[in-house]
PDB file of N, CA and C in Angstrom:
ATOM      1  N   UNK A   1      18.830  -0.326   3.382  1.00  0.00           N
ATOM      2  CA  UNK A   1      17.933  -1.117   2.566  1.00  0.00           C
ATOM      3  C   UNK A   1      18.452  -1.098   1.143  1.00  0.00           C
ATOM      4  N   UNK A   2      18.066  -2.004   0.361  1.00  0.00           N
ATOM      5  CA  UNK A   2      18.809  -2.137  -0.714  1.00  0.00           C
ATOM      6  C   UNK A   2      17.921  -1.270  -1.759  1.00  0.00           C
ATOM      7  N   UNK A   3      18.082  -0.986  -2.970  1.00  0.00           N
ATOM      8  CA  UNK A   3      17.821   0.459  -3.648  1.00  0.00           C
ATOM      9  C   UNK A   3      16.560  -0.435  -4.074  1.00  0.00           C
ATOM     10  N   UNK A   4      16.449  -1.551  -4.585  1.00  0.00           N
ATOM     11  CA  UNK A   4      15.307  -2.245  -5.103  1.00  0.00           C
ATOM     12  C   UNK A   4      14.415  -2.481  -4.662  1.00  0.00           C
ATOM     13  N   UNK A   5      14.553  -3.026  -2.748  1.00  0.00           N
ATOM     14  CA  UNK A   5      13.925  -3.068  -2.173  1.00  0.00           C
ATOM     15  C   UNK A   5      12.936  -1.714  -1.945  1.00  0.00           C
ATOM     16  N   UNK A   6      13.970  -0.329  -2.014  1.00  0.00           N
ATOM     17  CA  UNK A   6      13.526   0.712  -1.442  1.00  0.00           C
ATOM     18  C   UNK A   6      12.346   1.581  -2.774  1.00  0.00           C
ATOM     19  N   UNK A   7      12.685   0.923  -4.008  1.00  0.00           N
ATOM     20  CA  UNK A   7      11.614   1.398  -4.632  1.00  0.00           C
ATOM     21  C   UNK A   7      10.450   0.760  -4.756  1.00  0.00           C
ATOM     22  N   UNK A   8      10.974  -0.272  -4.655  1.00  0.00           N
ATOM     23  CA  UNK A   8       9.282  -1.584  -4.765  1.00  0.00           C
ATOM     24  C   UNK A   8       8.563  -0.542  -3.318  1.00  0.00           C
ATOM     25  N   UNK A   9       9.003  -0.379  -2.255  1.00  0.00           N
ATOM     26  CA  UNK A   9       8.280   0.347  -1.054  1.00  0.00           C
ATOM     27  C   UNK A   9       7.436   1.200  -1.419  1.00  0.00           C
ATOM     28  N   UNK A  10       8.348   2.192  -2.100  1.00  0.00           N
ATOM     29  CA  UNK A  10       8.015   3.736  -3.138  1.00  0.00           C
ATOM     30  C   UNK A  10       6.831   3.465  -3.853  1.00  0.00           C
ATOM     31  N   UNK A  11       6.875   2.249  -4.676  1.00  0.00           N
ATOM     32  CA  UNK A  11       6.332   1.994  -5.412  1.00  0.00           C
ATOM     33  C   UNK A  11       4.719   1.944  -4.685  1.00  0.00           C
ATOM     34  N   UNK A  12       4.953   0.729  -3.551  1.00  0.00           N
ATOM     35  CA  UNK A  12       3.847   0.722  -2.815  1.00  0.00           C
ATOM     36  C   UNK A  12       3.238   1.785  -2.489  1.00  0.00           C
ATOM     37  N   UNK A  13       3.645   2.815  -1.996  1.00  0.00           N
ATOM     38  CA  UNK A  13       3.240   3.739  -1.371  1.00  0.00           C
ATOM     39  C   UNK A  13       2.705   4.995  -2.390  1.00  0.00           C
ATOM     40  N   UNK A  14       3.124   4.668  -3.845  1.00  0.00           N
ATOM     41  CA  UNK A  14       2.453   5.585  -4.898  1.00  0.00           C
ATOM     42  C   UNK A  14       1.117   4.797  -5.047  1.00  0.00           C
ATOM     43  N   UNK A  15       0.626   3.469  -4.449  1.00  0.00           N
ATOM     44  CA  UNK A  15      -0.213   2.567  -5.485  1.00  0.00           C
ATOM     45  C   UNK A  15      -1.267   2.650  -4.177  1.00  0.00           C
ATOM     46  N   UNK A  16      -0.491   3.149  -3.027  1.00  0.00           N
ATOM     47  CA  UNK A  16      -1.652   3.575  -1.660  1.00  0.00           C
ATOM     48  C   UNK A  16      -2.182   4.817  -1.722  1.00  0.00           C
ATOM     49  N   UNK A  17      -0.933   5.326  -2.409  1.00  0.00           N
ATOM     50  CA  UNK A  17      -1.790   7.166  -2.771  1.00  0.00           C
ATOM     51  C   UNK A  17      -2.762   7.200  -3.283  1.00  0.00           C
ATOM     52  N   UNK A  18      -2.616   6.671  -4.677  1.00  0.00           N
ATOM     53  CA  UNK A  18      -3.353   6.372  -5.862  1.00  0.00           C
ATOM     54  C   UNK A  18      -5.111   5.834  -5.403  1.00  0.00           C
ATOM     55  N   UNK A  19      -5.306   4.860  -4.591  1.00  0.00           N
ATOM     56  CA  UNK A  19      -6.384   3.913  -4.258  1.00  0.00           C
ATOM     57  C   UNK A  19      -7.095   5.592  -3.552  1.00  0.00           C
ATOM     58  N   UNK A  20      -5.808   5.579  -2.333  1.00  0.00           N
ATOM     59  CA  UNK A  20      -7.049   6.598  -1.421  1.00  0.00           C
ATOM     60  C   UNK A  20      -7.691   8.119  -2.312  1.00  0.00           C
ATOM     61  N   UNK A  21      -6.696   8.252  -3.530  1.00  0.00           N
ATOM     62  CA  UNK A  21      -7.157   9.097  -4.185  1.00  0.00           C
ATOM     63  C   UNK A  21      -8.685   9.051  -4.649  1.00  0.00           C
ATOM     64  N   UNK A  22      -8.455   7.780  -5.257  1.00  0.00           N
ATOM     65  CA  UNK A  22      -9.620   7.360  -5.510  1.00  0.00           C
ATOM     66  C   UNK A  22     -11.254   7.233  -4.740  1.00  0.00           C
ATOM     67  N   UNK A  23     -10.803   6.644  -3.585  1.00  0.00           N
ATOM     68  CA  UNK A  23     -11.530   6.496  -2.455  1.00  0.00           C
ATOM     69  C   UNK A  23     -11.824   7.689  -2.345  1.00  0.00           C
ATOM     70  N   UNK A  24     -11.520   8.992  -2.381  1.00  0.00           N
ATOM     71  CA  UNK A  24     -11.981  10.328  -1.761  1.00  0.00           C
ATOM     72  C   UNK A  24     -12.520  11.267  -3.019  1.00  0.00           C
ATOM     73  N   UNK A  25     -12.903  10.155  -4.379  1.00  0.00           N
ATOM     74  CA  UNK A  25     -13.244  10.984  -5.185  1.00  0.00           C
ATOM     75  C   UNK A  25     -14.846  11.760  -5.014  1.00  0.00           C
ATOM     76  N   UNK A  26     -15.140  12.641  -5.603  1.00  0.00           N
ATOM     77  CA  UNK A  26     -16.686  13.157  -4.878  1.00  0.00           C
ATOM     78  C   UNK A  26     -17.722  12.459  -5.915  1.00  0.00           C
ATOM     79  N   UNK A  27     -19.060  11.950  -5.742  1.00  0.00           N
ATOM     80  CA  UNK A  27     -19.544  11.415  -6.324  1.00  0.00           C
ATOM     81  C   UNK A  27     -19.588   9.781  -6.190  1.00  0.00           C
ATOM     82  N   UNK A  28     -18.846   9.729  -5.972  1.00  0.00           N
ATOM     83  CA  UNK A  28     -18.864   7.587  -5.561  1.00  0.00           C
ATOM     84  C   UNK A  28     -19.803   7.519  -4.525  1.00  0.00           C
ATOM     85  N   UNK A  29     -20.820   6.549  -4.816  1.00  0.00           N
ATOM     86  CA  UNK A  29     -21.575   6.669  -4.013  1.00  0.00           C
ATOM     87  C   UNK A  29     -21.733   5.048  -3.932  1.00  0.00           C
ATOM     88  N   UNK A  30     -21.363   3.990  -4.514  1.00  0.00           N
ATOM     89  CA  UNK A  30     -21.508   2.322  -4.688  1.00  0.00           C
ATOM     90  C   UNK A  30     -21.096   1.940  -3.800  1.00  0.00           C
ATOM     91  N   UNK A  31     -21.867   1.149  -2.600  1.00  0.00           N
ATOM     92  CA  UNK A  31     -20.975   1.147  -1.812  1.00  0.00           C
ATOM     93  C   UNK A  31     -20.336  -0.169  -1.760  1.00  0.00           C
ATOM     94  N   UNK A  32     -20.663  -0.994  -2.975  1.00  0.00           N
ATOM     95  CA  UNK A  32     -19.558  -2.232  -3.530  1.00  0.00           C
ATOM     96  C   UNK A  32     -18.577  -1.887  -3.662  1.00  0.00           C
ATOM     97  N   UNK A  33     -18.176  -0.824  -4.646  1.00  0.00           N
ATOM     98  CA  UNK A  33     -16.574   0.258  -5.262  1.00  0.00           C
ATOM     99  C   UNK A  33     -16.481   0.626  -4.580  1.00  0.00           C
ATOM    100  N   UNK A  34     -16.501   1.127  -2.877  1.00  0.00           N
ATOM    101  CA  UNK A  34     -15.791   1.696  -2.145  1.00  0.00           C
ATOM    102  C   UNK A  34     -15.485   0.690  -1.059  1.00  0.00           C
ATOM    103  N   UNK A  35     -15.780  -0.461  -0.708  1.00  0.00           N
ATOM    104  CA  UNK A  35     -15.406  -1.543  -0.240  1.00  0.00           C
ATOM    105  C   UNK A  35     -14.856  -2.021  -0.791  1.00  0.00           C
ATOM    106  N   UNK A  36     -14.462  -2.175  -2.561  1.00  0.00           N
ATOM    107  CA  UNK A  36     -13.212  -2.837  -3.687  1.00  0.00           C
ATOM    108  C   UNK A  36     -12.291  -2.216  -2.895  1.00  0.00           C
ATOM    109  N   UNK A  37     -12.366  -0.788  -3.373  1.00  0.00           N
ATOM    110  CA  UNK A  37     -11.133   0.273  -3.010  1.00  0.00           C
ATOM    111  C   UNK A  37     -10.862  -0.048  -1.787  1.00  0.00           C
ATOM    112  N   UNK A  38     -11.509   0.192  -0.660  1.00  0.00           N
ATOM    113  CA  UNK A  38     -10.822  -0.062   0.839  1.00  0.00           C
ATOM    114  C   UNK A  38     -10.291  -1.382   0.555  1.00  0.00           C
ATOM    115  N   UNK A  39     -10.645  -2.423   0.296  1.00  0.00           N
ATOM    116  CA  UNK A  39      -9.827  -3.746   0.267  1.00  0.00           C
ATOM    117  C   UNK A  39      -8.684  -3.653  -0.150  1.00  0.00           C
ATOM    118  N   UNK A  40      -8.678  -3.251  -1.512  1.00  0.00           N
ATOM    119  CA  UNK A  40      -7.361  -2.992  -2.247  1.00  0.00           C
ATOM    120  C   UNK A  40      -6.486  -2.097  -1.290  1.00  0.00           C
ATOM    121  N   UNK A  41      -6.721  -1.132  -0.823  1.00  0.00           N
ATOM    122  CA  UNK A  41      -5.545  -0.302  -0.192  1.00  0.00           C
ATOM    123  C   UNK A  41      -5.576  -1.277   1.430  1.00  0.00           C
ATOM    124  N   UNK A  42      -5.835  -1.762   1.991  1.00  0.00           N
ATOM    125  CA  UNK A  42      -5.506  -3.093   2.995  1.00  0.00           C
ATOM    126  C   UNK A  42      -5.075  -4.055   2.176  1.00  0.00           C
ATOM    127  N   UNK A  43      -4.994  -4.412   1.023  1.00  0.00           N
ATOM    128  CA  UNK A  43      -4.044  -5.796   0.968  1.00  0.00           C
ATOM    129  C   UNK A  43      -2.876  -5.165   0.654  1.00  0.00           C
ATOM    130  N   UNK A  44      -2.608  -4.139  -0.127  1.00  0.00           N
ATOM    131  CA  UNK A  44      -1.431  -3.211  -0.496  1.00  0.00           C
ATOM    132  C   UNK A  44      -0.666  -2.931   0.937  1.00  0.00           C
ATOM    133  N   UNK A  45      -1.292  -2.377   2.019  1.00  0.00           N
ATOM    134  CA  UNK A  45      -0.784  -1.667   3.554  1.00  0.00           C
ATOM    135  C   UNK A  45      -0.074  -3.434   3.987  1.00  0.00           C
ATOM    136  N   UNK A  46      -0.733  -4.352   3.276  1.00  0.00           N
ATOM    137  CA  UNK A  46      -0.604  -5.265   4.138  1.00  0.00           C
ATOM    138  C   UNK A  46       0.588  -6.054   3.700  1.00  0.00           C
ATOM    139  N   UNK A  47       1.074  -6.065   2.528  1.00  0.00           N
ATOM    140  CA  UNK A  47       1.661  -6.506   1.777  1.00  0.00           C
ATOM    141  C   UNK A  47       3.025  -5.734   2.502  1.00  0.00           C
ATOM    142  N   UNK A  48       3.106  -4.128   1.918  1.00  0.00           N
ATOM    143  CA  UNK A  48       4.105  -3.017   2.287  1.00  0.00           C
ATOM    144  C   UNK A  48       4.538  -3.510   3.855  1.00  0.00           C
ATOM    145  N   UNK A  49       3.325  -3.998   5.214  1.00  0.00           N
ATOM    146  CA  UNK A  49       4.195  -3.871   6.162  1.00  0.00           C
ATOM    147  C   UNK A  49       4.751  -5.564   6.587  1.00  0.00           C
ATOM    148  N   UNK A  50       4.361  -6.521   5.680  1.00  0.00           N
ATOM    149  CA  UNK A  50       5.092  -7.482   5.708  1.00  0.00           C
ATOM    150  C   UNK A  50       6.299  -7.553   4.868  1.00  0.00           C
ATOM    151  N   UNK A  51       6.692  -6.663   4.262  1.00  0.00           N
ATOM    152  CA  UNK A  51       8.345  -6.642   3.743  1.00  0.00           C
ATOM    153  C   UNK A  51       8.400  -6.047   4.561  1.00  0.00           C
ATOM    154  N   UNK A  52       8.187  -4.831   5.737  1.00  0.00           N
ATOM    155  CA  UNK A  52       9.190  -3.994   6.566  1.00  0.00           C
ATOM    156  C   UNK A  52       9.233  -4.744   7.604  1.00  0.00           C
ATOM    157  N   UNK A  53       8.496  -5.909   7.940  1.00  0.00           N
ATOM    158  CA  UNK A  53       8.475  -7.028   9.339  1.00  0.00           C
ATOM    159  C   UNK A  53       9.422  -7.514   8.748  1.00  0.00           C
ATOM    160  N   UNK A  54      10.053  -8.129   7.785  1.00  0.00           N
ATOM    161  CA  UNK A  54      10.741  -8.839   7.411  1.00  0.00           C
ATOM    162  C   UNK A  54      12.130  -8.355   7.238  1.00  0.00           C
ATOM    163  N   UNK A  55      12.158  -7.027   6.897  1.00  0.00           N
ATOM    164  CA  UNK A  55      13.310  -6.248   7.123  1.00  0.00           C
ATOM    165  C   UNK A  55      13.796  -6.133   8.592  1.00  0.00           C
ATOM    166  N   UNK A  56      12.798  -5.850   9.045  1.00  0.00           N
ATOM    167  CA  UNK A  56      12.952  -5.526  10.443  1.00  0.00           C
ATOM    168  C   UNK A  56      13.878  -7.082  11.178  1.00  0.00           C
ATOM    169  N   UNK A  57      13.273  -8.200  10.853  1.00  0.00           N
ATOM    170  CA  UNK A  57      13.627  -9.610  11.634  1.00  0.00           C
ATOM    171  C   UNK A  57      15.091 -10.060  11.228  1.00  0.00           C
ATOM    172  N   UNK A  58      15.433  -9.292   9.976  1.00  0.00           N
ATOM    173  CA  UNK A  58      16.426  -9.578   9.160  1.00  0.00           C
ATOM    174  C   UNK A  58      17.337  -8.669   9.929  1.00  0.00           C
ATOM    175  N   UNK A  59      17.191  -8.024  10.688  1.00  0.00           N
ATOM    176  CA  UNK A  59      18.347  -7.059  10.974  1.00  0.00           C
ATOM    177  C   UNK A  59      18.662  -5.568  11.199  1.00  0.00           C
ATOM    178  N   UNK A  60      17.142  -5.626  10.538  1.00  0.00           N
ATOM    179  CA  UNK A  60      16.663  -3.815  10.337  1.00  0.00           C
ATOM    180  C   UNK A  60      17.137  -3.564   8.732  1.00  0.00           C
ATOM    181  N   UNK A  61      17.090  -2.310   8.143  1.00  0.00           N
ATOM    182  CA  UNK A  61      17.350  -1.883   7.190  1.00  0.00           C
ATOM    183  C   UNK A  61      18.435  -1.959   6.019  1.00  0.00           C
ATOM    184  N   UNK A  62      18.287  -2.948   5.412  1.00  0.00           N
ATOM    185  CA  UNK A  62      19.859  -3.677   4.622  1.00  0.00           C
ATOM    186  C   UNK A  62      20.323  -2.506   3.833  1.00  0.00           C
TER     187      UNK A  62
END
């Protein structure tokens, strides 16, 4: 995979940490802000595994 590709991933995957961090903070109790948060970390998961489908169709791992 190419190094750019492989940090934008990284990247993703700090910005999925980050959400569920959030999501598991104690005290949230809205359950609007915790349906934001779950959304946000599904369009992020969703985003992350349509570049690896795409890697994948391309050849596998450039």
């Amino acid at each position: 995979m190419s190094r750019e590709l492989m940090e934008t991933l990284e990247k993703l995957e700090l910005v999925i940490s980050n959400l569920y961090d959030l999501d598991g903070r104690a005290g949230i109790t809205d359950k609007h802000y915790l349906e934001e948060i779950q959304s946000s970390i599904d369009n992020v998961l969703k985003v992350k595994w349509e570049v690896e489908d795409k890697l994948d169709d391309a050849g596998g791992w450039i």
